[in-house]
C-alpha atoms as a PDB file:
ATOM      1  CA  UNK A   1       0.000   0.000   0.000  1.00  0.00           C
ATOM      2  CA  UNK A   2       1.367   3.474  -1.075  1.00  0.00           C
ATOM      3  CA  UNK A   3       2.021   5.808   1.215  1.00  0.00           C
ATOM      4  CA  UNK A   4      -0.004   9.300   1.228  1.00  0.00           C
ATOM      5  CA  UNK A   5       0.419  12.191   2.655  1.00  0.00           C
ATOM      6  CA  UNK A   6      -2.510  14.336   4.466  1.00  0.00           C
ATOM      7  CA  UNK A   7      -2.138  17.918   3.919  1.00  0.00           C
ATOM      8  CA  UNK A   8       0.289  20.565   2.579  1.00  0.00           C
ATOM      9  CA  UNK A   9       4.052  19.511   3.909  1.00  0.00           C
ATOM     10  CA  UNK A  10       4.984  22.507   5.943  1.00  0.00           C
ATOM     11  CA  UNK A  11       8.535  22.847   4.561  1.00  0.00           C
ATOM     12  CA  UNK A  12       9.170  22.458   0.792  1.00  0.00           C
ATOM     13  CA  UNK A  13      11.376  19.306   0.011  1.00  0.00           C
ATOM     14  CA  UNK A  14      14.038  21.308  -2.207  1.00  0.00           C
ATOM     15  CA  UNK A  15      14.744  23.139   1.235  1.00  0.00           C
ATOM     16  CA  UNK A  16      15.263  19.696   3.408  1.00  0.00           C
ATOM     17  CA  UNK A  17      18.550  19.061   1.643  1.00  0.00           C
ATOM     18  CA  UNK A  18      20.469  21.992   2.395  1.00  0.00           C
ATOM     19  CA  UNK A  19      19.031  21.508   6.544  1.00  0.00           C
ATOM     20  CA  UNK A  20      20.259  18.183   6.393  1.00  0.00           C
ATOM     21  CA  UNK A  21      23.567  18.842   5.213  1.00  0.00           C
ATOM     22  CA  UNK A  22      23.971  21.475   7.688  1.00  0.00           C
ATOM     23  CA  UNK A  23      22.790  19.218  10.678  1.00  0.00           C
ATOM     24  CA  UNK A  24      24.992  16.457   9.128  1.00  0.00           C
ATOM     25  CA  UNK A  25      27.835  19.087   8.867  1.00  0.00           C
ATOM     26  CA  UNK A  26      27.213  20.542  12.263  1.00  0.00           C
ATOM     27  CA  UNK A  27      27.449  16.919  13.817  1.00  0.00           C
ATOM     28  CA  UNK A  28      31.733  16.982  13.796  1.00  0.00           C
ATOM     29  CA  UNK A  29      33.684  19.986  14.349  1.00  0.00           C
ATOM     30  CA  UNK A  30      36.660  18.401  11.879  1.00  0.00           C
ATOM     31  CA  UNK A  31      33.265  17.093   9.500  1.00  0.00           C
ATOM     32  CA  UNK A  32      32.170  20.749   9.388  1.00  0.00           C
ATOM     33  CA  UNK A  33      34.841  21.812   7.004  1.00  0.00           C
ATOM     34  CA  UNK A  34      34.045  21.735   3.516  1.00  0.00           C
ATOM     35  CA  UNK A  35      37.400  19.664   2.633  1.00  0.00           C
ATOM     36  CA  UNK A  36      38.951  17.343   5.067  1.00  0.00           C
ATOM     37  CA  UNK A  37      42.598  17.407   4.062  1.00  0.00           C
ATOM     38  CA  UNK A  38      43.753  13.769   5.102  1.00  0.00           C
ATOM     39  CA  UNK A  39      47.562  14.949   5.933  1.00  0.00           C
ATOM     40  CA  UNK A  40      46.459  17.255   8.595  1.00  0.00           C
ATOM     41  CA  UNK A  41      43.993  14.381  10.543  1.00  0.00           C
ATOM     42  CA  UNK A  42      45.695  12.809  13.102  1.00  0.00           C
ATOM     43  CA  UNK A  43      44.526   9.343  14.058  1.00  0.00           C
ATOM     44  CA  UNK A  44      43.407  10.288  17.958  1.00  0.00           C
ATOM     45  CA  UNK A  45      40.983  12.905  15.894  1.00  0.00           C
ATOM     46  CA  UNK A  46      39.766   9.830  13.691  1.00  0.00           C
ATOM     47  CA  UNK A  47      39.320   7.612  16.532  1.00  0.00           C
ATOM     48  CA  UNK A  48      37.166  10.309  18.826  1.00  0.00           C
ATOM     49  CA  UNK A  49      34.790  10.623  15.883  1.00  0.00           C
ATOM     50  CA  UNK A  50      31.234   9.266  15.720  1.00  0.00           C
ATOM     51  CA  UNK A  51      30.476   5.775  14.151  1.00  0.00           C
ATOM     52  CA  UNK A  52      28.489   7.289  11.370  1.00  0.00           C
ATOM     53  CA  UNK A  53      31.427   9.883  10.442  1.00  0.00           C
ATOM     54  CA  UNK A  54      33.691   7.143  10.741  1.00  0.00           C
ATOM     55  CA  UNK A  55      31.861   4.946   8.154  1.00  0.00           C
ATOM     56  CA  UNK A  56      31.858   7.781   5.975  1.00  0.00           C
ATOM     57  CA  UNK A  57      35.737   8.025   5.825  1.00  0.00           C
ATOM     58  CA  UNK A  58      36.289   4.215   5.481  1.00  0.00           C
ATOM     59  CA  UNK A  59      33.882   3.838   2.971  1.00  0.00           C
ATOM     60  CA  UNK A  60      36.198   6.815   0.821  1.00  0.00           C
ATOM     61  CA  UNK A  61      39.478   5.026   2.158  1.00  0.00           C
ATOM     62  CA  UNK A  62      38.769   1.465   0.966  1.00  0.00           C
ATOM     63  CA  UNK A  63      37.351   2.574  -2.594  1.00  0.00           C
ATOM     64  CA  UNK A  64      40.495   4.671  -2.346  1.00  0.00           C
ATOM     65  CA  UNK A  65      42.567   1.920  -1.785  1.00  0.00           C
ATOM     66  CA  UNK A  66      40.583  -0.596  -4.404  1.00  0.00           C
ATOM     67  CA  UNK A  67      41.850  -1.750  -7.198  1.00  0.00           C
ATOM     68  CA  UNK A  68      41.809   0.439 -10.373  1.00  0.00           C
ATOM     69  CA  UNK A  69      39.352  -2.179 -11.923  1.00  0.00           C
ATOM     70  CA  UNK A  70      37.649  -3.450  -9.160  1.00  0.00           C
ATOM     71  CA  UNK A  71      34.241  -4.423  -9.493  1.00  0.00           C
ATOM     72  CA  UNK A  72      31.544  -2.015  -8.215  1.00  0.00           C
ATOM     73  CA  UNK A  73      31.074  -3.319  -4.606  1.00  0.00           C
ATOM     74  CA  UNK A  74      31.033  -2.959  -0.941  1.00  0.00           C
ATOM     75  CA  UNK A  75      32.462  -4.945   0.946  1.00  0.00           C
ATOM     76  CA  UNK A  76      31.325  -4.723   4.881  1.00  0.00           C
ATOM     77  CA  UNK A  77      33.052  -7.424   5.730  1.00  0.00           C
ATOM     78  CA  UNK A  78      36.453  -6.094   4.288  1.00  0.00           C
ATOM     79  CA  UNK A  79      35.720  -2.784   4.869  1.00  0.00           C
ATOM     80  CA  UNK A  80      34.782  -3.626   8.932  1.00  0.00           C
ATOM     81  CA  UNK A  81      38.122  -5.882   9.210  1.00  0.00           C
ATOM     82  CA  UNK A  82      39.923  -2.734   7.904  1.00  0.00           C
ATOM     83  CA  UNK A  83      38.279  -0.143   9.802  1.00  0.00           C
ATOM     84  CA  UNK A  84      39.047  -2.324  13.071  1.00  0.00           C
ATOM     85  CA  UNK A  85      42.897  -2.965  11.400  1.00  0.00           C
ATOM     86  CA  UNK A  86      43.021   1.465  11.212  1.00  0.00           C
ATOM     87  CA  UNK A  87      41.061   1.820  14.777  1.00  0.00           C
ATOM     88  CA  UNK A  88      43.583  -0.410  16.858  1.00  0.00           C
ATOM     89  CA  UNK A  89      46.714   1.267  14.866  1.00  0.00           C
ATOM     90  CA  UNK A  90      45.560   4.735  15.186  1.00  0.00           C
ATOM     91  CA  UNK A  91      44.569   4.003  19.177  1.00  0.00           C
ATOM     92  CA  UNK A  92      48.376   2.269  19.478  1.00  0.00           C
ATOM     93  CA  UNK A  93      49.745   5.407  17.397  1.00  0.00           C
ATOM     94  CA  UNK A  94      47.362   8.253  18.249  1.00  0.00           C
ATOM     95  CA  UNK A  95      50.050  11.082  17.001  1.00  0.00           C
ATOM     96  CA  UNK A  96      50.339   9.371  14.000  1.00  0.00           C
ATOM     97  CA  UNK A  97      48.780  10.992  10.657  1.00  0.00           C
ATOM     98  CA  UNK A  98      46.000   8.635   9.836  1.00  0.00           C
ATOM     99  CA  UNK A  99      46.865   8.796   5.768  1.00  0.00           C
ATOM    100  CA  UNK A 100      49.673   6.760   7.022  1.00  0.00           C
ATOM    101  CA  UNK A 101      48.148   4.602   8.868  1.00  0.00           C
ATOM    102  CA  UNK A 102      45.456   3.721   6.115  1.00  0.00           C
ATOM    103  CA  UNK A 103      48.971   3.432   4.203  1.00  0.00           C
ATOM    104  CA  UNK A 104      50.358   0.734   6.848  1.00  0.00           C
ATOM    105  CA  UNK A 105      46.850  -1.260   7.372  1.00  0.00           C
ATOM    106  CA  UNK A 106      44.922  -0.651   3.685  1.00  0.00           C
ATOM    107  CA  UNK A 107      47.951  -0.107   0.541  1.00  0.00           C
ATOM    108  CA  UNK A 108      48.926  -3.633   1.427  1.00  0.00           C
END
């Protein structure tokens, strides 16, 4: 069964997107920036982020680290065996820039 809406939606949908961004944004105070250079992140700042940020950046770090023609897939399995490979180096090595740890763990 469809669902239907009763009524006039109070906010227009084009301006959700933008309000969701910003709350999304607003979440992180490293997330807020518009670019996240990866030299400057420090793996102490990766490991004090939320679970949902997190998954963002290892979702960009293991198609980063894929093969050039790799087939179109995630892989949560490989992708949660990393993320827990990057998470105990970067707790061991919290100084350390996490680029080179995803270097170390992932670019085997």
């Amino acid at each position: 069964m469809p669902l239907t809406l009763i009524g006039k939606p109070t906010m227009p949908r084009r301006s959700l997107a933008p309000v969701a961004a910003a709350l999304f944004l607003a979440s992180s105070p490293a997330m807020a920036a518009a670019t996240l250079p990866l030299a400057d992140l420090s793996c102490k700042q990766f490991t004090d982020y939320n679970k949902a940020n997190m998954m963002i950046f290892l979702n960009w770090l293991d198609g980063f680290y894929s093969d050039k023609d790799a087939a179109p897939v995630i892989d949560f399995d490989r992708m949660g065996q990393n993320g827990k490979k990057l998470k105990d180096y970067c707790k061991a090595n919290p100084d350390a820039p996490v680029s080179k740890a995803a270097e170390k763990v992932m670019g085997q």
